[in-house]
Protein backbone atom coordinates (compact mmCIF):
# COMPACT_ATOMS: atom_id res chain seq x y z
CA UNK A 1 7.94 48.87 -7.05
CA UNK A 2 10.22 48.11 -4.16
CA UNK A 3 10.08 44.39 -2.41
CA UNK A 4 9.68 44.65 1.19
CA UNK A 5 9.49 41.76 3.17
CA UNK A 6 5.70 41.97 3.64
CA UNK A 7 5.37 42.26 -0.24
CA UNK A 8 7.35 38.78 -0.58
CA UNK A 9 5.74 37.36 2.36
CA UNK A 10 2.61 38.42 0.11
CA UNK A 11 3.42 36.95 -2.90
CA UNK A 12 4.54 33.67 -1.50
CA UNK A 13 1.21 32.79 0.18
CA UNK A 14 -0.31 33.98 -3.52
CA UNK A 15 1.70 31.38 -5.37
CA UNK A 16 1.28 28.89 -2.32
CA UNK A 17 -2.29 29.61 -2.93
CA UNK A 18 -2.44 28.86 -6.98
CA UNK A 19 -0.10 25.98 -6.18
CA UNK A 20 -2.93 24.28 -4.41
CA UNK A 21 -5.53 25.31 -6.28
CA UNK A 22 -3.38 23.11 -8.98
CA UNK A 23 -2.90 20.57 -6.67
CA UNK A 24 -6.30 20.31 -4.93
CA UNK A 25 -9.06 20.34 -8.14
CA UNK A 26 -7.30 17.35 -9.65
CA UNK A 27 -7.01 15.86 -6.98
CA UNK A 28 -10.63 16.25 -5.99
CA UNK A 29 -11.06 14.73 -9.68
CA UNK A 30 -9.27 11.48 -8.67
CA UNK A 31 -10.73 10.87 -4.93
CA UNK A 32 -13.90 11.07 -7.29
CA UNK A 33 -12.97 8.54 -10.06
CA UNK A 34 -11.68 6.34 -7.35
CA UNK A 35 -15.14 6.35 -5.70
CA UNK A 36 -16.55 5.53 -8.35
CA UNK A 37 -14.76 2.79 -9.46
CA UNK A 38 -15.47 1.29 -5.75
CA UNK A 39 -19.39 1.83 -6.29
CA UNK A 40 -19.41 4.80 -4.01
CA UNK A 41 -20.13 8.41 -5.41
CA UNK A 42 -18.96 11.41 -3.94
CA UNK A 43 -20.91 14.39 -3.60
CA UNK A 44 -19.72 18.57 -3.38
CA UNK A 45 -20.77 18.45 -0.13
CA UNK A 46 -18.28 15.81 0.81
CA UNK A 47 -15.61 17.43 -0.60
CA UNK A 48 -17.00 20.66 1.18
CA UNK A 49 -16.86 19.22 4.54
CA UNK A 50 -13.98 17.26 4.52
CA UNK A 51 -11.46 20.67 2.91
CA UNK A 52 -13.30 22.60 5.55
CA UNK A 53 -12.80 20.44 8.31
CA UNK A 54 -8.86 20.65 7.55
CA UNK A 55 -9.04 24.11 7.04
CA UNK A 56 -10.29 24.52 10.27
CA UNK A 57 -7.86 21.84 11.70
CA UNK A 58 -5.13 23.48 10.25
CA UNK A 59 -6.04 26.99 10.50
CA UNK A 60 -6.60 26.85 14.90
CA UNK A 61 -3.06 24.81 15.05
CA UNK A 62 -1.24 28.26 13.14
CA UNK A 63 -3.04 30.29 15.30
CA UNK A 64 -3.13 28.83 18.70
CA UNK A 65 1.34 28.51 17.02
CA UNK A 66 1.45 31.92 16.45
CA UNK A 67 -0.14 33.65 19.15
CA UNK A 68 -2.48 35.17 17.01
CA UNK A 69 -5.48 34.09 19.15
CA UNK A 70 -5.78 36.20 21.80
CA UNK A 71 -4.68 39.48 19.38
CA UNK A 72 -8.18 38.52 17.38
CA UNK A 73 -10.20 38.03 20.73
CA UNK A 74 -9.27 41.38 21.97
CA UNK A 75 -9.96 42.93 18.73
CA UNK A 76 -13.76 41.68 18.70
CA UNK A 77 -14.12 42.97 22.48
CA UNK A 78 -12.46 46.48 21.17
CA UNK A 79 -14.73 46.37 18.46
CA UNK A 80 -18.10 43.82 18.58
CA UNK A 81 -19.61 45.19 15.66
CA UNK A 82 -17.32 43.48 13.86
CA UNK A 83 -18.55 40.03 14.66
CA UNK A 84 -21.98 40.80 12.52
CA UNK A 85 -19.44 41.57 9.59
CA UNK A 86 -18.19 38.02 10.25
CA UNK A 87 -20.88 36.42 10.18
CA UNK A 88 -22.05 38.14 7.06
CA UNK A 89 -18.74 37.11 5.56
CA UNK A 90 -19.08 33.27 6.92
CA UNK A 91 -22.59 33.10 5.33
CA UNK A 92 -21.42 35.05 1.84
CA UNK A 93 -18.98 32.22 2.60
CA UNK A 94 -20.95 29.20 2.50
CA UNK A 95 -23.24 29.96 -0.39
CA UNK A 96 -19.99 30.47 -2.38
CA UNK A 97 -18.37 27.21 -1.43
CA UNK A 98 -21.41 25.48 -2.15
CA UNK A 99 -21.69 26.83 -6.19
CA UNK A 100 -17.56 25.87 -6.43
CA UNK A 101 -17.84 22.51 -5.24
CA UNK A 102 -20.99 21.41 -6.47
CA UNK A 103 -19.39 23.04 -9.94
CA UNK A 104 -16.71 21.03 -9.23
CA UNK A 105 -18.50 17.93 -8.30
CA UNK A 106 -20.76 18.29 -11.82
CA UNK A 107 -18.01 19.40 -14.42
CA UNK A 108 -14.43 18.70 -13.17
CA UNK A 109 -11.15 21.11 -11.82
CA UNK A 110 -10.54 22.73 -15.13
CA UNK A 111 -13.90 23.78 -15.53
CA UNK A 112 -13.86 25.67 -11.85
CA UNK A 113 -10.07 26.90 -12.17
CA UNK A 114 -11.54 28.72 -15.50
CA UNK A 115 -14.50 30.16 -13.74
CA UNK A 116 -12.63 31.14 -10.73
CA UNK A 117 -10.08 32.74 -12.82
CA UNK A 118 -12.70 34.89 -14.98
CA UNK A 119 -14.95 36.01 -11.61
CA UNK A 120 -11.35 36.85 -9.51
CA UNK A 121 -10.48 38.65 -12.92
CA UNK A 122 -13.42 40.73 -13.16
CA UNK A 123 -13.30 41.37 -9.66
CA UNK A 124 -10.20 43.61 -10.19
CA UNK A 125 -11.19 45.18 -13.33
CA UNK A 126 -14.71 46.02 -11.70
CA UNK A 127 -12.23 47.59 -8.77
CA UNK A 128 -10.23 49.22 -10.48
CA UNK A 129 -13.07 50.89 -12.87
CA UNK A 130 -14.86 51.37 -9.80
CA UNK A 131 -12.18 52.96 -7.74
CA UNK A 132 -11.26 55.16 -10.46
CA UNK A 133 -7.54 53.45 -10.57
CA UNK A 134 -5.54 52.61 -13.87
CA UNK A 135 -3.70 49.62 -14.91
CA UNK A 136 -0.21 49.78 -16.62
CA UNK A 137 0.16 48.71 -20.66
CA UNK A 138 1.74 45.30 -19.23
CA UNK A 139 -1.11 44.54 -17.01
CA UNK A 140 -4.01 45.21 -19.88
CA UNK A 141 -2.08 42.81 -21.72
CA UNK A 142 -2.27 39.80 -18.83
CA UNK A 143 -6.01 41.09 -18.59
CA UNK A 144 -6.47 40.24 -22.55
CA UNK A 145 -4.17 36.95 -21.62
CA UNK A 146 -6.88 35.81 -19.19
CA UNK A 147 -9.62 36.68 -21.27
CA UNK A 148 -8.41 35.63 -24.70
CA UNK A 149 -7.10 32.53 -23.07
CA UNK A 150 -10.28 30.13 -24.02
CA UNK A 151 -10.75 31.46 -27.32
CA UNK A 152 -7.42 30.98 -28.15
CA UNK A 153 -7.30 27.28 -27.12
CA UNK A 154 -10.21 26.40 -28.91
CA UNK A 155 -9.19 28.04 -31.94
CA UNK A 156 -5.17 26.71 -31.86
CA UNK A 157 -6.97 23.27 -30.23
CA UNK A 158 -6.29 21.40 -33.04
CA UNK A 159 -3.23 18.34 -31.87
CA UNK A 160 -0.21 18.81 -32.95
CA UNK A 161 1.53 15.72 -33.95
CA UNK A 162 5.43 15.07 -32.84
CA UNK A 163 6.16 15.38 -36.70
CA UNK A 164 4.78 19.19 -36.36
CA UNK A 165 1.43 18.32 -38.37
CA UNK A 166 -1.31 20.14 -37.59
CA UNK A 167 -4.26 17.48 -36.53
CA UNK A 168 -7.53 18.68 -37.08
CA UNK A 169 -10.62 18.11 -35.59
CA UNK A 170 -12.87 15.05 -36.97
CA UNK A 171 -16.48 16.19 -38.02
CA UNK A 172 -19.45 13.97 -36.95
CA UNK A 173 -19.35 11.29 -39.73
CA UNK A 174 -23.04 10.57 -39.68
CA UNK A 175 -26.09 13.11 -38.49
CA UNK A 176 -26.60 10.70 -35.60
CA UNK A 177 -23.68 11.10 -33.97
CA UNK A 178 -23.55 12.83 -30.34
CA UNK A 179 -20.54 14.96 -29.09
CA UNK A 180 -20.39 12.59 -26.16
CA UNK A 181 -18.99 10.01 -29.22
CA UNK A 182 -16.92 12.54 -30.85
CA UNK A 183 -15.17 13.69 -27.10
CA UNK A 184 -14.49 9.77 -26.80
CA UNK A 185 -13.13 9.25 -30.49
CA UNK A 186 -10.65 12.27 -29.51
CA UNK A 187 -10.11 10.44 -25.87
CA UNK A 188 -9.05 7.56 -27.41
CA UNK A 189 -6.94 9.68 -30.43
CA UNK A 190 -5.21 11.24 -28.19
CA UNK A 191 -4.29 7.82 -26.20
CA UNK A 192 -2.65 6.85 -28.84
């Protein structure tokens, strides 16, 4: 495959994009801790609001920068059947954002990165069975990565100690204990 400029221009803004998706979920995860720790909680919906209010901040600056404003209003004159499609798309929009962040919100970054990763994932296998296209050996094999990634952590999960010992898991000493106390035991193991 040959790298044209558009290609690279491409791939930057994908790894810009999975740079702050690394960035942003933790983050999110520590604007929440710290509100906590004040006595305040903070909700998906703040979190919502506030990314799409910079979004939106930043997003008019680049194109009232670039020009691009007028090319997209003269577009949707050429062509007002498109707005419908936008506001389908704004809507679609919405009700997604609301499931990540409230996701986010209820069970932390990692657990949204993972389900982002699986749905974006299926999204191009479901395209490419759909569209009758075929993936290269090399690209099956990141598919099984993606998909083999969770059962492979839980399975290799056990610590490995700076010695090179394998550390396994502790099993629930007593029938009464919760896996709330064994996820703190291994908080505090791993601490140490």
């Amino acid at each position: 495959v040959e790298l044209d400029t558009k290609m690279i221009m491409g791939l930057c803004v994908v790894l810009c994009a999975l740079l702050c998706d690394g960035i942003y979920g933790p983050y999110q995860n520590k604007i929440k801790t710290k509100a906590q720790e004040q006595g305040s909680k903070v909700t998906g919906y703040h979190n919502m609001f506030n990314m799409n209010l910079w979004q939106g901040v930043f997003a008019t600056f680049f194109v009232l920068a670039t020009g691009e404003l007028p090319k997209v209003l003269a577009f949707i004159q050429r062509h007002p059947a498109v707005l419908v499609k936008l506001v389908n798309l704004g809507i679609a929009m919405s009700f997604g954002q609301v499931f990540i962040f409230q996701m986010q919100a209820g069970f932390g970054a990692l657990t949204v990165t993972k389900t982002t990763t699986v749905r974006k994932l299926l999204s191009v296998v479901f395209s490419v069975w759909y569209f009758g296209h075929s993936l290269k050996l090399l690209q099956w094999v990141g598919v099984g990565m993606v998909f083999l990634s969770e059962p492979a952590g839980k399975l290799l999960g056990n610590k490995v100690k700076p010695g090179g010992a394998r550390q396994p898991t502790p099993a629930p000493q007593q029938s009464g204990q919760t896996v709330g106390d064994i996820e703190a035991m291994l908080l505090r193991r791993g601490a140490q």
